[in-house]
PDB file of N, CA and C in Angstrom:
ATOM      1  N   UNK A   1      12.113  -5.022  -2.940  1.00  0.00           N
ATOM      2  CA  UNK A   1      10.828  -5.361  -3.515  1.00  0.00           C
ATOM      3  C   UNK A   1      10.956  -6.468  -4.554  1.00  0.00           C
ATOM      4  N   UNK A   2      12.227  -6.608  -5.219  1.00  0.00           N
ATOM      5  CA  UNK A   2      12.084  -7.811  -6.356  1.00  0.00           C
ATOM      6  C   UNK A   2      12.268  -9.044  -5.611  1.00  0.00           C
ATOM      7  N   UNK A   3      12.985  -9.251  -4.224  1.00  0.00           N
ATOM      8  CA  UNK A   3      12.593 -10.654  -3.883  1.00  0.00           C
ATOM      9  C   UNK A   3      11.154 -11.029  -3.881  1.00  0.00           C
ATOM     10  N   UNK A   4      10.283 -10.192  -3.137  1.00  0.00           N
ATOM     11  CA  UNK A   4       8.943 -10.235  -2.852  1.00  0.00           C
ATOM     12  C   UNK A   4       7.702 -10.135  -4.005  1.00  0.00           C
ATOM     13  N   UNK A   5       8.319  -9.876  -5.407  1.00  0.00           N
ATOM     14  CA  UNK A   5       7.528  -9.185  -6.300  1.00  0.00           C
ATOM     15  C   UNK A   5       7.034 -10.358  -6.554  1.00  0.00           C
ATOM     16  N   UNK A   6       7.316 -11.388  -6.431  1.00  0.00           N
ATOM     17  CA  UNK A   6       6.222 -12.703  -7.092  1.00  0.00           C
ATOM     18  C   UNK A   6       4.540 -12.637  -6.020  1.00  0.00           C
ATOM     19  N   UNK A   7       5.239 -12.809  -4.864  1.00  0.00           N
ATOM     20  CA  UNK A   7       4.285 -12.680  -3.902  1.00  0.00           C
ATOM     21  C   UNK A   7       3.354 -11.755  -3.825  1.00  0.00           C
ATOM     22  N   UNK A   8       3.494 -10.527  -4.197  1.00  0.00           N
ATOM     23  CA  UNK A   8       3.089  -8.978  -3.939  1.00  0.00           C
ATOM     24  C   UNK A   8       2.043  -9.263  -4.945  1.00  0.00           C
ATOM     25  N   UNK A   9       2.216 -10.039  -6.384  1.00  0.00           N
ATOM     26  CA  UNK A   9       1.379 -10.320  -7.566  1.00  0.00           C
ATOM     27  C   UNK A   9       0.741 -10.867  -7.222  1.00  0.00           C
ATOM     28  N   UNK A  10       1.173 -11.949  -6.295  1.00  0.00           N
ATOM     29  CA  UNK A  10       0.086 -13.188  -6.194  1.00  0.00           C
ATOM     30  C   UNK A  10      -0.753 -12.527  -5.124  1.00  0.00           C
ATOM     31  N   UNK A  11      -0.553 -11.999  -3.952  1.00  0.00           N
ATOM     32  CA  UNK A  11      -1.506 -11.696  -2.667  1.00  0.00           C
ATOM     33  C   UNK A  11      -2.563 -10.451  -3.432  1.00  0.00           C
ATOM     34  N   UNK A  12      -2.182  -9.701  -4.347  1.00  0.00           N
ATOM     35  CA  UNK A  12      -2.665  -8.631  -4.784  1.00  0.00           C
ATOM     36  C   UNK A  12      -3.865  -9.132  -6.007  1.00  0.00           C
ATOM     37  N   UNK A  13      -3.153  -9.862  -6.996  1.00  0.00           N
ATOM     38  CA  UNK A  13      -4.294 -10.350  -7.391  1.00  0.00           C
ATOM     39  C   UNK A  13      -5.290 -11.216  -7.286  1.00  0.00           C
ATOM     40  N   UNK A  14      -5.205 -11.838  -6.133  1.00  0.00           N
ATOM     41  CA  UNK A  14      -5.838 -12.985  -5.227  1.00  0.00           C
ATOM     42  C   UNK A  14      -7.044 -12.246  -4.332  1.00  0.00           C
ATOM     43  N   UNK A  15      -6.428 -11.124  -4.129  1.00  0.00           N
ATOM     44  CA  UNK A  15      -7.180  -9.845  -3.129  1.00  0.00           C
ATOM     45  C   UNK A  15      -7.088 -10.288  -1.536  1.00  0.00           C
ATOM     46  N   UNK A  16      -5.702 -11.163  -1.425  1.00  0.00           N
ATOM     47  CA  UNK A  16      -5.862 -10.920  -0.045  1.00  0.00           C
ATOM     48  C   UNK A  16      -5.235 -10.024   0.473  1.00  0.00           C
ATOM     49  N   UNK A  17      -4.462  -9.025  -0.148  1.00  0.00           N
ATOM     50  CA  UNK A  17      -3.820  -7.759   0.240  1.00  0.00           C
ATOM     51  C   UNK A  17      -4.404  -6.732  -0.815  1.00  0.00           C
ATOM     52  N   UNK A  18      -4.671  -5.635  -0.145  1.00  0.00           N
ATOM     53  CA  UNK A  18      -4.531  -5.011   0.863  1.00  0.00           C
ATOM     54  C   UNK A  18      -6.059  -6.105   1.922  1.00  0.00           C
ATOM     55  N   UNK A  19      -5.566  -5.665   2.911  1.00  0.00           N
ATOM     56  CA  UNK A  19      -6.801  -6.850   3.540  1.00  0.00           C
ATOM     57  C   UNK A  19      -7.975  -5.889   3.658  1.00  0.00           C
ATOM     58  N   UNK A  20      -8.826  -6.243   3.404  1.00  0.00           N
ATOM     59  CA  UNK A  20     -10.207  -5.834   3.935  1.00  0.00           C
ATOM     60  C   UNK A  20     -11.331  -6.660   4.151  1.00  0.00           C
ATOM     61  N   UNK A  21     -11.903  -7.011   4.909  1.00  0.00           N
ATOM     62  CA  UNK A  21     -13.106  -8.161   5.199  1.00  0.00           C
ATOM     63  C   UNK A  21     -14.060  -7.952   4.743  1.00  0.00           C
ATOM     64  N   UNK A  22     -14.752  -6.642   4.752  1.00  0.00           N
ATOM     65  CA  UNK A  22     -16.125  -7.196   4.131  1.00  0.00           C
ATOM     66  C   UNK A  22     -16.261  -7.302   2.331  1.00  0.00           C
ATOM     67  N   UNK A  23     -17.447  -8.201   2.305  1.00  0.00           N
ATOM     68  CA  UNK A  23     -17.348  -8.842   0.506  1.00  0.00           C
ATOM     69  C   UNK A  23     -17.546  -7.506  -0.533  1.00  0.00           C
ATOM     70  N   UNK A  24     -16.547  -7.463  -1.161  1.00  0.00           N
ATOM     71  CA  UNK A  24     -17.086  -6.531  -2.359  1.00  0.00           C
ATOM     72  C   UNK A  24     -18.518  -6.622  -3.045  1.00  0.00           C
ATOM     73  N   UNK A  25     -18.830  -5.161  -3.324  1.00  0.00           N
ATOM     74  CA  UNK A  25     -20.536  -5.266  -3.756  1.00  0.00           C
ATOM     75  C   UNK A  25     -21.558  -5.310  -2.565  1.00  0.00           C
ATOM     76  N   UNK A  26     -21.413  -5.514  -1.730  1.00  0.00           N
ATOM     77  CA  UNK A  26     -22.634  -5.455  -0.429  1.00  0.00           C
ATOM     78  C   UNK A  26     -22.573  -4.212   0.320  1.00  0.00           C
ATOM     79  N   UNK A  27     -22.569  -3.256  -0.149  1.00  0.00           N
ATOM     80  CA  UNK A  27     -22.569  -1.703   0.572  1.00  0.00           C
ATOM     81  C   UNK A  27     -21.241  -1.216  -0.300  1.00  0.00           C
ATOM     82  N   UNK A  28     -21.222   0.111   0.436  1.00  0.00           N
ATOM     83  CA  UNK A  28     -19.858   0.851  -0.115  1.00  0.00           C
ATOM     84  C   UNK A  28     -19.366   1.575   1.680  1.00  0.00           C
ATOM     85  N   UNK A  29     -18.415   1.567   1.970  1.00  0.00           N
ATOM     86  CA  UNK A  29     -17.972   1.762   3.521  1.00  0.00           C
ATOM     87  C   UNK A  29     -16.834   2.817   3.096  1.00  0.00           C
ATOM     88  N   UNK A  30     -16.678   3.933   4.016  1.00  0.00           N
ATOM     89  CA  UNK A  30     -15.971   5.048   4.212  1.00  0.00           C
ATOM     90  C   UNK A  30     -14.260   4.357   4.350  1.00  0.00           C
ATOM     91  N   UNK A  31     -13.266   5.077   3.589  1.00  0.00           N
ATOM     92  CA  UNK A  31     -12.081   4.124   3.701  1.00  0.00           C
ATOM     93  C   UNK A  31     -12.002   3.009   3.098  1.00  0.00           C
ATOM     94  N   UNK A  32     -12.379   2.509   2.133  1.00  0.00           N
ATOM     95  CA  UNK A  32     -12.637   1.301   1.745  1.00  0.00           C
ATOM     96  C   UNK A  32     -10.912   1.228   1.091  1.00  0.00           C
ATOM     97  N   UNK A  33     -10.449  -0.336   1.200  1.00  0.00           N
ATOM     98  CA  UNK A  33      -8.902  -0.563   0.706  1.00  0.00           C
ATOM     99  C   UNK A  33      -9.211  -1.881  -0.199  1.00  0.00           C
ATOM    100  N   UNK A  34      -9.929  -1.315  -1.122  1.00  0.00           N
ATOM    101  CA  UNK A  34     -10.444  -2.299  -2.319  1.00  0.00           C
ATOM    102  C   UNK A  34      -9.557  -1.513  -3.318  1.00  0.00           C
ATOM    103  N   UNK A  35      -8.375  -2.555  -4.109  1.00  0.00           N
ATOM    104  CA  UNK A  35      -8.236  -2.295  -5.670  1.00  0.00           C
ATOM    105  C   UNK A  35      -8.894  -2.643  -6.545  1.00  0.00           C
ATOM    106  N   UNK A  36      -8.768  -1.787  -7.292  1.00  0.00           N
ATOM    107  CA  UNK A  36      -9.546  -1.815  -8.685  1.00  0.00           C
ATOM    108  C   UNK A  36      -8.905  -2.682 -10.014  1.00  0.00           C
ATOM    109  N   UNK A  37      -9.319  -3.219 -10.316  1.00  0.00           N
ATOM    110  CA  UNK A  37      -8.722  -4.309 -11.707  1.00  0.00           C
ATOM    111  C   UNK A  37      -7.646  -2.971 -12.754  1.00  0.00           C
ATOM    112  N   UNK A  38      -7.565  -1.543 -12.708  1.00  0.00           N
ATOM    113  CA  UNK A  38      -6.561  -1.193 -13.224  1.00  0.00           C
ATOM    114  C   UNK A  38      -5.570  -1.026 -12.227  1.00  0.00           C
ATOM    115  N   UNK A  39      -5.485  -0.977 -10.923  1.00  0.00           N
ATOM    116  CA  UNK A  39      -4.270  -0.475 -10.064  1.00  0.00           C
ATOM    117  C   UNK A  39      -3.795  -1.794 -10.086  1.00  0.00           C
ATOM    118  N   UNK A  40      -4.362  -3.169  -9.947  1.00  0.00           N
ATOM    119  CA  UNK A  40      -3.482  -4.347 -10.084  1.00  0.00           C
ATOM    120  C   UNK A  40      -3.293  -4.521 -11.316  1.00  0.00           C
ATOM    121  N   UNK A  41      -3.628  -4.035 -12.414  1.00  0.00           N
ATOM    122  CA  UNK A  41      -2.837  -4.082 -13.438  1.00  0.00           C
ATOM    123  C   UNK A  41      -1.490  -3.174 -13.263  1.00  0.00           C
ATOM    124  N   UNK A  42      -1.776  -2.122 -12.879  1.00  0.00           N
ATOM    125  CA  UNK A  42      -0.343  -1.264 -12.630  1.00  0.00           C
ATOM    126  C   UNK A  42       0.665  -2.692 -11.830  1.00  0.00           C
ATOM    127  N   UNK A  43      -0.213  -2.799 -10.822  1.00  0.00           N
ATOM    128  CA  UNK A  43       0.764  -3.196 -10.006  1.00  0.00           C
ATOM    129  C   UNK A  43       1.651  -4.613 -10.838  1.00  0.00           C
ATOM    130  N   UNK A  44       1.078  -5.367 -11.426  1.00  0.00           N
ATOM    131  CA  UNK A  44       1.747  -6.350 -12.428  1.00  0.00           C
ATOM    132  C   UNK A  44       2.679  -5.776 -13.435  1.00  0.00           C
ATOM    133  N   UNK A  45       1.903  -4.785 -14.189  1.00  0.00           N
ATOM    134  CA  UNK A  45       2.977  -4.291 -15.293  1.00  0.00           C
ATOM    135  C   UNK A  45       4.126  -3.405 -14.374  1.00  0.00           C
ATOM    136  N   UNK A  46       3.881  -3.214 -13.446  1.00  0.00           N
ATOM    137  CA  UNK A  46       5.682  -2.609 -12.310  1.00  0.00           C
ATOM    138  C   UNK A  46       6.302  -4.091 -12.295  1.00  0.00           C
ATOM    139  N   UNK A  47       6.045  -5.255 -12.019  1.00  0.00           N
ATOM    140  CA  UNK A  47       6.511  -6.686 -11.735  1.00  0.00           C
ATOM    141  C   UNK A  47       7.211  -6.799 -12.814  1.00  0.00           C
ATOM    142  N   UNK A  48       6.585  -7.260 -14.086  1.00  0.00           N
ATOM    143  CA  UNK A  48       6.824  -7.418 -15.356  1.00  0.00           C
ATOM    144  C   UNK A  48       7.751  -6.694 -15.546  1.00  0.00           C
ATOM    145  N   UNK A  49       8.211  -5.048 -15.207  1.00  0.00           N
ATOM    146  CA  UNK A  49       9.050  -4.800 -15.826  1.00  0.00           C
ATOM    147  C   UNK A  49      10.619  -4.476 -14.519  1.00  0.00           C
ATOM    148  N   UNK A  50      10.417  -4.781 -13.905  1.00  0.00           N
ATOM    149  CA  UNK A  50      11.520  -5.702 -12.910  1.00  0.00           C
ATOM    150  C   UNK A  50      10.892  -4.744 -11.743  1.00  0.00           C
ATOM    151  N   UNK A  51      10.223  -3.969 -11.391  1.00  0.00           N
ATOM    152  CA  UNK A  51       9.478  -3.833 -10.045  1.00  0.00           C
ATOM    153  C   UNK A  51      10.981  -2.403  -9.884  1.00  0.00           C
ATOM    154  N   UNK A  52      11.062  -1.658 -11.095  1.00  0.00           N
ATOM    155  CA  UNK A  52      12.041  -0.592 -10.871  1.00  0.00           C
ATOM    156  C   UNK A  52      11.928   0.486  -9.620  1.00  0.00           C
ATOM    157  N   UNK A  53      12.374   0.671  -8.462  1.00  0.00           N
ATOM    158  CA  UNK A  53      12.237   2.046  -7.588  1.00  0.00           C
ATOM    159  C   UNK A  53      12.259   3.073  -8.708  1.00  0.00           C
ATOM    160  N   UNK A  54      10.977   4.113  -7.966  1.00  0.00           N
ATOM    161  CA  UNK A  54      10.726   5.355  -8.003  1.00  0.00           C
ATOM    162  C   UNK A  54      12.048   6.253  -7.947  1.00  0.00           C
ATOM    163  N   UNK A  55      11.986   7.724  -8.481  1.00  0.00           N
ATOM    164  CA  UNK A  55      12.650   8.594  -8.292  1.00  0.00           C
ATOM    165  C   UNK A  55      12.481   8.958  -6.628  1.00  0.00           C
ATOM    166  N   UNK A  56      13.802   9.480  -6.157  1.00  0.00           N
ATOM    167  CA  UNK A  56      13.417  10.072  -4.737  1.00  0.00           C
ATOM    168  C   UNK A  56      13.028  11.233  -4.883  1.00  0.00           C
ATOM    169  N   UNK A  57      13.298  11.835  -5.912  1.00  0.00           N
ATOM    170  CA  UNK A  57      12.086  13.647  -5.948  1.00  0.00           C
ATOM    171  C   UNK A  57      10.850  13.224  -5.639  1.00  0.00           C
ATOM    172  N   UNK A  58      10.325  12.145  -6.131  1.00  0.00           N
ATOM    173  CA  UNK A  58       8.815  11.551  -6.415  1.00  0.00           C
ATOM    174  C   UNK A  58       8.279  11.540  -4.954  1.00  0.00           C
ATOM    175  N   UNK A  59       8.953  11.197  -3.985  1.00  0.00           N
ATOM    176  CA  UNK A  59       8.390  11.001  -3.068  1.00  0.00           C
ATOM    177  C   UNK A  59       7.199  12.134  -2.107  1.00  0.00           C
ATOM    178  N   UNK A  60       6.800  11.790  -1.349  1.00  0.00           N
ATOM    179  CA  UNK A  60       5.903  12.880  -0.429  1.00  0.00           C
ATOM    180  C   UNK A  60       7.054  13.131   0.790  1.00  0.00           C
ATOM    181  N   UNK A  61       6.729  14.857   1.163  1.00  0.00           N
ATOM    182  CA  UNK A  61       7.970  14.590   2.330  1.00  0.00           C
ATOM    183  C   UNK A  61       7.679  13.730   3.356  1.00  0.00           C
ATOM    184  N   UNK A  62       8.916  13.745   4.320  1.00  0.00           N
ATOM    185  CA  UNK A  62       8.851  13.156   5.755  1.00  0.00           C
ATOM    186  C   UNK A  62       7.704  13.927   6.640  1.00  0.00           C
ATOM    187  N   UNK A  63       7.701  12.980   7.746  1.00  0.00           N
ATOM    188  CA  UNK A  63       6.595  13.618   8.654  1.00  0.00           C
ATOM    189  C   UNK A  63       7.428  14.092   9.330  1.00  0.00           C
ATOM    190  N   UNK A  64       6.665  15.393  10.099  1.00  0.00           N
ATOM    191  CA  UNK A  64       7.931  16.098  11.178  1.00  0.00           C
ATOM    192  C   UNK A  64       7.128  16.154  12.473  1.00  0.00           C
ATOM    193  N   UNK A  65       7.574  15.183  13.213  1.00  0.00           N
ATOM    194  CA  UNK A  65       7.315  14.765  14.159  1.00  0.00           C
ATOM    195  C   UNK A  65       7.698  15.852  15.726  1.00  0.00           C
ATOM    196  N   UNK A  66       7.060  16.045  16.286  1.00  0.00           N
ATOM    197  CA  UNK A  66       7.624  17.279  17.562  1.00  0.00           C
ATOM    198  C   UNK A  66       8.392  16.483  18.587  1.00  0.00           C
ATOM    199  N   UNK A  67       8.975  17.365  18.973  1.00  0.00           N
ATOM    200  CA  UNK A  67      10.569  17.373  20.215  1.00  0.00           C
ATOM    201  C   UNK A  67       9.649  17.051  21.173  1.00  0.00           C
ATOM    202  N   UNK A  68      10.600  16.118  22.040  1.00  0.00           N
ATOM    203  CA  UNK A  68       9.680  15.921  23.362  1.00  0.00           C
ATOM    204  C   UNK A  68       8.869  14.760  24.004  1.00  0.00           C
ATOM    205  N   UNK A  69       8.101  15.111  24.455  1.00  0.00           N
ATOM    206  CA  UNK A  69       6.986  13.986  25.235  1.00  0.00           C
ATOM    207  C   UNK A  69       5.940  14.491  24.811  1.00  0.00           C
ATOM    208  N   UNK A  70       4.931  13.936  24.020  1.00  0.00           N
ATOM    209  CA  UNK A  70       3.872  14.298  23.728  1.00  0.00           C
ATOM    210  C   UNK A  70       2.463  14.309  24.898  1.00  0.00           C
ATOM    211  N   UNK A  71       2.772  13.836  25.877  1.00  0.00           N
ATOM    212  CA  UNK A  71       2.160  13.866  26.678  1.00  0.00           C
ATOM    213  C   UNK A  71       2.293  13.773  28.066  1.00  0.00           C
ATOM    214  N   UNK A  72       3.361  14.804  28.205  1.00  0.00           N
ATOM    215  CA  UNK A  72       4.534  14.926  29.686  1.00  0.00           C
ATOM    216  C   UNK A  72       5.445  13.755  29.766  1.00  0.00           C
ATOM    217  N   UNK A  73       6.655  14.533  30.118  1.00  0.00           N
ATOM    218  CA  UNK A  73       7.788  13.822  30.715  1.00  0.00           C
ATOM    219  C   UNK A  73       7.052  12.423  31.815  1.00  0.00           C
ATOM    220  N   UNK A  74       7.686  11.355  31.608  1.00  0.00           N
ATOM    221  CA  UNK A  74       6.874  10.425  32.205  1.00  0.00           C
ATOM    222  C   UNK A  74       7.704  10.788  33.639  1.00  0.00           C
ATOM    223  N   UNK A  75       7.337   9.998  35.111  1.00  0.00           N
ATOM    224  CA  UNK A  75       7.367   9.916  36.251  1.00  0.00           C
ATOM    225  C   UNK A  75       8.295   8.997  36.866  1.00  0.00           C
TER     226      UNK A  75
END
């Protein structure tokens, strides 16, 4: 992430990431992937202070994915 952390600042506070097309303020839409002027502040002050990894306790578990063919052995 610290090669990329200049970029990550710039696309993030630019708002072309996370992408979403329609214009902020003209409705409100289910799922919306609009940040808010404090999460890109988070996201700068993580930059600023060298873009440190998380603890791995922190994390959410893995997905546990099922054995198999999810939709029959193919042919």
């Amino acid at each position: 992430m610290r090669k990329k952390g200049k970029l990550i600042g710039e696309v993030t506070e630019r708002r072309y990431m996370p992408p979403w097309l329609p214009e902020h303020g003209y409705g409100q839409f289910a799922g919306e992937r609009w940040l808010s002027m404090d999460e890109i502040g988070l996201i700068k002050q993580w930059l600023a202070e060298g873009a440190v990894e998380g603890k791995a306790a922190d994390l959410p578990p893995m997905p546990k994915w099922p054995e198999g063919w999810e939709l029959g052995q193919p042919i």
